[in-house]
Protein backbone atom coordinates (compact mmCIF):
# COMPACT_ATOMS: atom_id res chain seq x y z
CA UNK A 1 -43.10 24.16 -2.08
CA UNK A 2 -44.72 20.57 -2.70
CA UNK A 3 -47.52 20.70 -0.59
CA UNK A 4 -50.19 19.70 -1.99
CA UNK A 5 -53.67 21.56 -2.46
CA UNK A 6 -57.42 20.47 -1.68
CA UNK A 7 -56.19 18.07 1.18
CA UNK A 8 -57.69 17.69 4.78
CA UNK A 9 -56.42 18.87 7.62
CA UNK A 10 -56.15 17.66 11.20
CA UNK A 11 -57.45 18.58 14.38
CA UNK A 12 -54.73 21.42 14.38
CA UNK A 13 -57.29 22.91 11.67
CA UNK A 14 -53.85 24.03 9.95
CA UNK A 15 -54.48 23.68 6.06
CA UNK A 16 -51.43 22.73 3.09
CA UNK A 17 -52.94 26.57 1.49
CA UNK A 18 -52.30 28.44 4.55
CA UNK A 19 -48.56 27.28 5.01
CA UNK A 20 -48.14 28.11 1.29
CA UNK A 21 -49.31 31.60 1.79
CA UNK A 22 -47.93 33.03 4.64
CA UNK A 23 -44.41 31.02 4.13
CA UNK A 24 -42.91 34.11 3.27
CA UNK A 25 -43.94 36.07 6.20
CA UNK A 26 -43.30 33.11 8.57
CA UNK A 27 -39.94 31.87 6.72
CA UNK A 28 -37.65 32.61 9.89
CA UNK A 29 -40.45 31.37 12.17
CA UNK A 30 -40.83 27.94 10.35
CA UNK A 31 -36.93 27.41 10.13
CA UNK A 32 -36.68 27.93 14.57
CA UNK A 33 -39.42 25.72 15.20
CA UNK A 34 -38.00 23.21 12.18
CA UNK A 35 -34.43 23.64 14.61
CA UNK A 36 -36.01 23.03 17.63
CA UNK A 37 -37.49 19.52 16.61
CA UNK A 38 -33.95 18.70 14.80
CA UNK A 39 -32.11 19.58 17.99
CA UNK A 40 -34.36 18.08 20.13
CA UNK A 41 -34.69 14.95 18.00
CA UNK A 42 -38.61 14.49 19.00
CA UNK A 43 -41.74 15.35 16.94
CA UNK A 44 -44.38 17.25 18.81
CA UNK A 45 -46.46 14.05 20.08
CA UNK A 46 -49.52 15.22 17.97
CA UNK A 47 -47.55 15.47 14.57
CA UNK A 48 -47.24 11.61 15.42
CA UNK A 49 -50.73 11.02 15.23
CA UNK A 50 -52.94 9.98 12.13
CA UNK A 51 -56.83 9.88 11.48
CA UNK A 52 -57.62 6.93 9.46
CA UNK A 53 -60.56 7.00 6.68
CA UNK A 54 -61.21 3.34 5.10
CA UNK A 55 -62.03 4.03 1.40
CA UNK A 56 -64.23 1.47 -0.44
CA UNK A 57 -62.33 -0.02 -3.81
CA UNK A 58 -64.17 -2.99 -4.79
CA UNK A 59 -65.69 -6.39 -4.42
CA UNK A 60 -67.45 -7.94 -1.32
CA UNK A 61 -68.00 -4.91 1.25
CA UNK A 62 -68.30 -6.84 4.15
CA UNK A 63 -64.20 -7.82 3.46
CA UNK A 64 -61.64 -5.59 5.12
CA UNK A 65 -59.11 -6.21 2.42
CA UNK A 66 -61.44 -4.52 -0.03
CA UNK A 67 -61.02 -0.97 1.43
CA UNK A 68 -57.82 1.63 1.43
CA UNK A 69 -56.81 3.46 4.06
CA UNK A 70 -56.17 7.29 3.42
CA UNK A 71 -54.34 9.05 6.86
CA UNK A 72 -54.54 12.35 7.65
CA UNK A 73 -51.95 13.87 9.36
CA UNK A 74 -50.69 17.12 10.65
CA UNK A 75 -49.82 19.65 7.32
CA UNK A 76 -46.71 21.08 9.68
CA UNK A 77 -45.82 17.67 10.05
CA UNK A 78 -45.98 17.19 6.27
CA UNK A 79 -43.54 20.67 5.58
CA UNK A 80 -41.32 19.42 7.79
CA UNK A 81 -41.12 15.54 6.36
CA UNK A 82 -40.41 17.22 3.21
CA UNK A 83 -37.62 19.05 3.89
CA UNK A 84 -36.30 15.86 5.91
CA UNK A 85 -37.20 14.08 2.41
CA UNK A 86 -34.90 16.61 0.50
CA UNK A 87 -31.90 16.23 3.02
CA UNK A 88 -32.23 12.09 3.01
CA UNK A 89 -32.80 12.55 -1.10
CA UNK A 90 -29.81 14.18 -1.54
CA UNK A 91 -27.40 11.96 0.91
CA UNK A 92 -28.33 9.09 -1.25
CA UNK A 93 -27.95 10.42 -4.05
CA UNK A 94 -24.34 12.14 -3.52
CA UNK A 95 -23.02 8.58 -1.42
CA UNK A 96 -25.23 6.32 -4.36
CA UNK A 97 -26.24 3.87 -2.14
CA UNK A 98 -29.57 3.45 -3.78
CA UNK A 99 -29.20 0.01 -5.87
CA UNK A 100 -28.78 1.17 -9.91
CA UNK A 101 -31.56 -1.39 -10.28
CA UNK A 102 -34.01 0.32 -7.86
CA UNK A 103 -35.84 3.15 -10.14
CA UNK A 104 -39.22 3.77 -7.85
CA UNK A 105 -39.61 6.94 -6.55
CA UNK A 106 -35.85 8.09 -7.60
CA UNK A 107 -35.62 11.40 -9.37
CA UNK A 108 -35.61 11.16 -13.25
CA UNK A 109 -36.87 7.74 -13.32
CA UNK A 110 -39.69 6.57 -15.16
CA UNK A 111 -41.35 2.66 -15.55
CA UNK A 112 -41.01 2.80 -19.57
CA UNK A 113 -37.03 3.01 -18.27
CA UNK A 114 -37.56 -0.78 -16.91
CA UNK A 115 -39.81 -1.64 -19.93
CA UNK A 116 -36.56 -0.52 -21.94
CA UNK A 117 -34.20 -2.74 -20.02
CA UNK A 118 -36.26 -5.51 -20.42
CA UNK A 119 -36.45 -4.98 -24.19
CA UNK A 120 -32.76 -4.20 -24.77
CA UNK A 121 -32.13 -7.63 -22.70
CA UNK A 122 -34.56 -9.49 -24.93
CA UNK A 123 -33.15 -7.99 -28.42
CA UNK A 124 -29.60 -8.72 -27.24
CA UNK A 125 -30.19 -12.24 -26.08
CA UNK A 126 -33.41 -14.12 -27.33
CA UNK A 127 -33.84 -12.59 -30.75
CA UNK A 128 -30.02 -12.80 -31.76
CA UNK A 129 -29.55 -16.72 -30.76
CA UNK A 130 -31.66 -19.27 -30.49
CA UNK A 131 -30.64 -20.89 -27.86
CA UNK A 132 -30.74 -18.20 -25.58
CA UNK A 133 -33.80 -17.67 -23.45
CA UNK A 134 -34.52 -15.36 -20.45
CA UNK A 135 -35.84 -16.57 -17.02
CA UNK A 136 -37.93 -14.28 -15.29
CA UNK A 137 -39.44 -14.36 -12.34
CA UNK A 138 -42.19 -11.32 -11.38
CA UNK A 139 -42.44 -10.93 -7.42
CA UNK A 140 -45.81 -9.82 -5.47
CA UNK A 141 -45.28 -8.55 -1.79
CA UNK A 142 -47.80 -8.97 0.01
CA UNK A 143 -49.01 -5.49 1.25
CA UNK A 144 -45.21 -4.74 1.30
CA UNK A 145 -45.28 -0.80 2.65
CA UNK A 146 -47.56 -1.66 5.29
CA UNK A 147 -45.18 -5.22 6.40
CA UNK A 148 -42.17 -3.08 7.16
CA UNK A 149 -40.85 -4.49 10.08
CA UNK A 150 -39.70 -0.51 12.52
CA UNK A 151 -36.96 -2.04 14.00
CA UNK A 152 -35.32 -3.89 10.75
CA UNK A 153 -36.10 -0.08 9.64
CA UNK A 154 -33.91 1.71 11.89
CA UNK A 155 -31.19 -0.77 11.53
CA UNK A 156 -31.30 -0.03 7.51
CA UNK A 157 -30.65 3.29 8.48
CA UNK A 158 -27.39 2.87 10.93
CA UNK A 159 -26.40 0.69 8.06
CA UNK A 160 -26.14 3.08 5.39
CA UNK A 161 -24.23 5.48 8.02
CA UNK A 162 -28.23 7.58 8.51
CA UNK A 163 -27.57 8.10 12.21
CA UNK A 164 -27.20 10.83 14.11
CA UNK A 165 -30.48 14.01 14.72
CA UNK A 166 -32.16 12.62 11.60
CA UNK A 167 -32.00 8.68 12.64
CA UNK A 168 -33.46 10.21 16.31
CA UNK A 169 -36.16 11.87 14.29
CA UNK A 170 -37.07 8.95 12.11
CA UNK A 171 -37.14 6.47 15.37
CA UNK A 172 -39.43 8.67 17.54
CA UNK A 173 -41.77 9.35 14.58
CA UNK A 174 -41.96 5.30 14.11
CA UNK A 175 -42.05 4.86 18.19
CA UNK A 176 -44.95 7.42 18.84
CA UNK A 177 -46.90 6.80 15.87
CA UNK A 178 -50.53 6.65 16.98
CA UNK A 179 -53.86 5.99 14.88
CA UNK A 180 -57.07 5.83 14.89
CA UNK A 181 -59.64 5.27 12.52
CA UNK A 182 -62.79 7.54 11.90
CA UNK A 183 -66.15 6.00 11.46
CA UNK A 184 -68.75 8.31 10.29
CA UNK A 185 -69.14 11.44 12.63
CA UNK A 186 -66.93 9.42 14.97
CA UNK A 187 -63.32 7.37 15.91
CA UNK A 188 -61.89 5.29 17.57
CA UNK A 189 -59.25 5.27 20.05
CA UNK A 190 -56.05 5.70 19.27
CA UNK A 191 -54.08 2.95 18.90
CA UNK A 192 -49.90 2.39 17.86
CA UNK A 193 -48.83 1.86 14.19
CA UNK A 194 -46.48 -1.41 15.09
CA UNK A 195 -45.37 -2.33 11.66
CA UNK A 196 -45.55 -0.24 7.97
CA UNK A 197 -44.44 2.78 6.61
CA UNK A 198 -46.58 5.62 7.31
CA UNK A 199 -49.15 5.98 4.97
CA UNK A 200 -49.17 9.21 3.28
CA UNK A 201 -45.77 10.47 4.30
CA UNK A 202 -43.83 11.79 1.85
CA UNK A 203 -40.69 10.01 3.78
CA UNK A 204 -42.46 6.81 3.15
CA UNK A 205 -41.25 5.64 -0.42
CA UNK A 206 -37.70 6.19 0.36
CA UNK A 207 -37.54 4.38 3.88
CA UNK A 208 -39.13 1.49 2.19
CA UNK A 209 -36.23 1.67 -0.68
CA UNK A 210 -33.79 1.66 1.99
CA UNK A 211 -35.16 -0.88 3.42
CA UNK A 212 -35.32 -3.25 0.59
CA UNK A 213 -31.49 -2.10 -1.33
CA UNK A 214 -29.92 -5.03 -0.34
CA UNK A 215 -32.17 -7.33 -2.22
CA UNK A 216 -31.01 -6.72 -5.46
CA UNK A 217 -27.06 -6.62 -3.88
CA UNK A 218 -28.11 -10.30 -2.69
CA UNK A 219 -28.94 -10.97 -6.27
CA UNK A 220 -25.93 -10.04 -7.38
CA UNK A 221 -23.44 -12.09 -5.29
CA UNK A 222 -25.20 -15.06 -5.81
CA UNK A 223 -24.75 -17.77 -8.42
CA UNK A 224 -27.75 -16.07 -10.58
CA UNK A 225 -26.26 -15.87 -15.03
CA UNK A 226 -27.19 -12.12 -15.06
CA UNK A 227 -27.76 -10.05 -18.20
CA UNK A 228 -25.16 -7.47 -19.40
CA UNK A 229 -26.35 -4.72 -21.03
CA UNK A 230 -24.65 -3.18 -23.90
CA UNK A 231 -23.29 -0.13 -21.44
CA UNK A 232 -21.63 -3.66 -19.10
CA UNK A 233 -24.15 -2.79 -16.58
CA UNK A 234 -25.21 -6.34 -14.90
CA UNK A 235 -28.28 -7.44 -14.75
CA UNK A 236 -29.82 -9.53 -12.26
CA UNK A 237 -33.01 -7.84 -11.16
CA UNK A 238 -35.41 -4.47 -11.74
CA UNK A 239 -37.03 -2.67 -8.95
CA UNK A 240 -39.73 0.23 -9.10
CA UNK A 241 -40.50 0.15 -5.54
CA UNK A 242 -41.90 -3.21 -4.60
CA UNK A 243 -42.54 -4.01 -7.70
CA UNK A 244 -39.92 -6.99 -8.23
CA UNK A 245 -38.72 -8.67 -11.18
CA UNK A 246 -35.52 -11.33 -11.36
CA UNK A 247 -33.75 -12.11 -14.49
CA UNK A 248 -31.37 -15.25 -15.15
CA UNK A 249 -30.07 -16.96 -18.22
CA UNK A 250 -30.57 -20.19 -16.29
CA UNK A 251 -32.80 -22.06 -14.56
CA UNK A 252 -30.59 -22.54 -11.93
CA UNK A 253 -29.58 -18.69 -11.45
CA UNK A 254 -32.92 -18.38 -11.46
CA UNK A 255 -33.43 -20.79 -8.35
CA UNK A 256 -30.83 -19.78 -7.13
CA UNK A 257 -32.04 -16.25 -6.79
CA UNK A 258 -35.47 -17.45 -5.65
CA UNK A 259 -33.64 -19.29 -2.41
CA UNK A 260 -32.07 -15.87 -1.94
CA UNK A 261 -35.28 -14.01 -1.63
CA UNK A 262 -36.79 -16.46 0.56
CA UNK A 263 -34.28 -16.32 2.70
CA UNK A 264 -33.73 -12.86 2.65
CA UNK A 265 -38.09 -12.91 3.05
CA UNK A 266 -38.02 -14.46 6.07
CA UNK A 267 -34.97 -12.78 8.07
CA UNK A 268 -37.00 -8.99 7.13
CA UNK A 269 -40.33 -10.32 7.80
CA UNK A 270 -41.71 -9.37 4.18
CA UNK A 271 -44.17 -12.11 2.62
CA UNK A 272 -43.69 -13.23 -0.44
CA UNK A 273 -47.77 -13.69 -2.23
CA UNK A 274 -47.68 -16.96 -4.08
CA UNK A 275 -50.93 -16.53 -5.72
CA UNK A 276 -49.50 -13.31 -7.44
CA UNK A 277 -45.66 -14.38 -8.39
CA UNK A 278 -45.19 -15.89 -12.04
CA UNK A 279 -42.07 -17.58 -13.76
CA UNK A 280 -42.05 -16.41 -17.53
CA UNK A 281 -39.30 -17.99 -20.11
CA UNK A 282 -38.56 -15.81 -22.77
CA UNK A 283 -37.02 -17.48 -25.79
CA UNK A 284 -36.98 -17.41 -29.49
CA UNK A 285 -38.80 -20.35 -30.94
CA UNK A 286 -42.51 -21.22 -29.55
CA UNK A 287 -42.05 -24.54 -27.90
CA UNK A 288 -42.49 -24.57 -24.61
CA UNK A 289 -40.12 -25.70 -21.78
CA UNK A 290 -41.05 -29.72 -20.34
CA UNK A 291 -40.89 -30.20 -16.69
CA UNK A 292 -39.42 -26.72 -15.45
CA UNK A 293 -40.45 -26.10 -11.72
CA UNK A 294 -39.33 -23.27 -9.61
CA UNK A 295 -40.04 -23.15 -6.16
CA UNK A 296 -39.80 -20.68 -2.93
CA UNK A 297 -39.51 -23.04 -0.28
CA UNK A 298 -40.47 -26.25 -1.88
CA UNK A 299 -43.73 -24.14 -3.05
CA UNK A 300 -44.30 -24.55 -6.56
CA UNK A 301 -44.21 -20.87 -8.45
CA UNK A 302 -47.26 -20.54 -11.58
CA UNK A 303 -45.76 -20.14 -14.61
CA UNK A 304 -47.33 -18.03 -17.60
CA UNK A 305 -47.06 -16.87 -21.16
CA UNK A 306 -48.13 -13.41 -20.25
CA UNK A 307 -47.87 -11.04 -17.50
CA UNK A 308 -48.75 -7.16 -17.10
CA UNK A 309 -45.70 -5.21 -15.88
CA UNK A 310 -45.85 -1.82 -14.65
CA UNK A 311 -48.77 -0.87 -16.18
């Protein structure tokens, strides 16, 4: 059982230890009430609801964006979202439908596996022939779990054939959702979650996968020069969750792929930051590139020498 230790629990006063202890004497009683929601296709309205506690990071503290939300939720709630997790898990994983490029989150995955890519890519390309050079392009969402757009969501879902009890599930959890946020000894009133993944729901990181896996399809079918690795696997893009990167051996792939994205942006209602997103060119000999300008919608993308990936 995943659940983890330590954690909070919510007004149910129903702790992640106490499920963990008495699920062997309470085995056939967990699996009819687990039935009864499946059949019924609703959560119990309070397994919908989350408490809210902002959490200071750093920086000016009189600035909103300078705290993290951590939700607490319902631990029954959280049993049952895992084994919902395990069932979706293991329907994308037997139909594939995850994108090959898309590594965040996905069992027996790890970042150095991108970091790899990337180096196999450059050894093949840039440090055989001179006159190769890889464009790449690294991608900031802005706050792209909590921008997920519910009913873009759902249609994800019908789209990779998710319908049925578990798609009813999934839409009355996002429907009902209700927050509020705890201030001290006190909260506020509760209050609908309109857009986002749920925060803290171990369901979370592969809804938002689903809902970005045609991004990197996009890629692909567009005029983009991809990379082929030494297995013929095409390369066009890496994924580890939001984390974006796009690869060309031109700078018009390279464009070409940006106009994808921004259109692809704008239709799922997922920002692109500017500030954040950097054009690197990769190439053998030091001199740098004259009068190279990549753009998302006639704005100009920074370019850089540098960049930390998925560290």
């Amino acid at each position: 059982m995943k659940l983890k230790l330590k954690k909070a629990a919510y007004s149910d006063k129903i702790k992640n230890e106490m499920i963990k202890s008495s699920a062997d004497i309470l085995t056939q009683g967990f699996v009819k009430l687990f039935n009864i929601i499946l059949n019924s296709g609703k959560f119990p309205e309070f397994w919908c609801e989350g408490l809210i506690t902002s959490i200071y990071k750093s920086g000016n503290k009189l600035d909103p964006n300078n705290y993290r939300g951590i939700c607490v939720s319902s631990s029954l709630k959280k049993f049952y979202c895992l084994t919902l997790n395990d069932r979706l898990m293991s329907y994308t994983e037997q139909e594939k439908i995850i994108h090959h490029s898309q590594i965040g989150f996905m069992p027996g995955n790890r970042t150095a596996d991108h970091i790899l890519t990337l180096k196999t890519i450059h050894d093949k390309y840039v440090k055989q022939y001179s006159n190769e050079k890889i464009y790449a392009c690294f991608v900031d969402f802005k706050k792209a779990f909590d921008s997920i757009w519910h009913d873009g969501l759902f249609l994800k879902l019908l789209e990779n054939k998710i319908g049925g009890r578990f798609y009813d599930l999934i839409k009355d959890l996002y429907t009902n959702t209700r927050c509020a946020v705890k201030i001290s000894d006190r909260r506020t009133s509760f209050f609908p979650y309109r857009k986002g993944v749920r925060q803290g729901c171990v369901l979370s990181p592969l809804l938002f996968n689903l809902y970005i896996n045609e991004l990197p399809k996009l890629f692909e079918e567009t005029i983009s020069d991809p990379f082929i690795l030494p297995n013929s696997t095409t390369i066009s893009s890496l994924l580890y969750a939001d984390d974006l990167v796009i690869l060309s051996r031109s700078k018009t792939g390279l464009q070409n792929c940006l106009d994808t994205l921004h259109n692809w942006s704008e239709k799922w209602l997922l920002e692109v930051n500017l500030k954040k997103t950097k054009v690197m060119i990769l190439q053998k000999h030091k001199s740098k590139p004259k009068n190279i300008q990549f753009n998302i919608l006639k704005n100009p993308i920074s370019m850089t020498n540098e960049y930390t990936y998925l560290v």
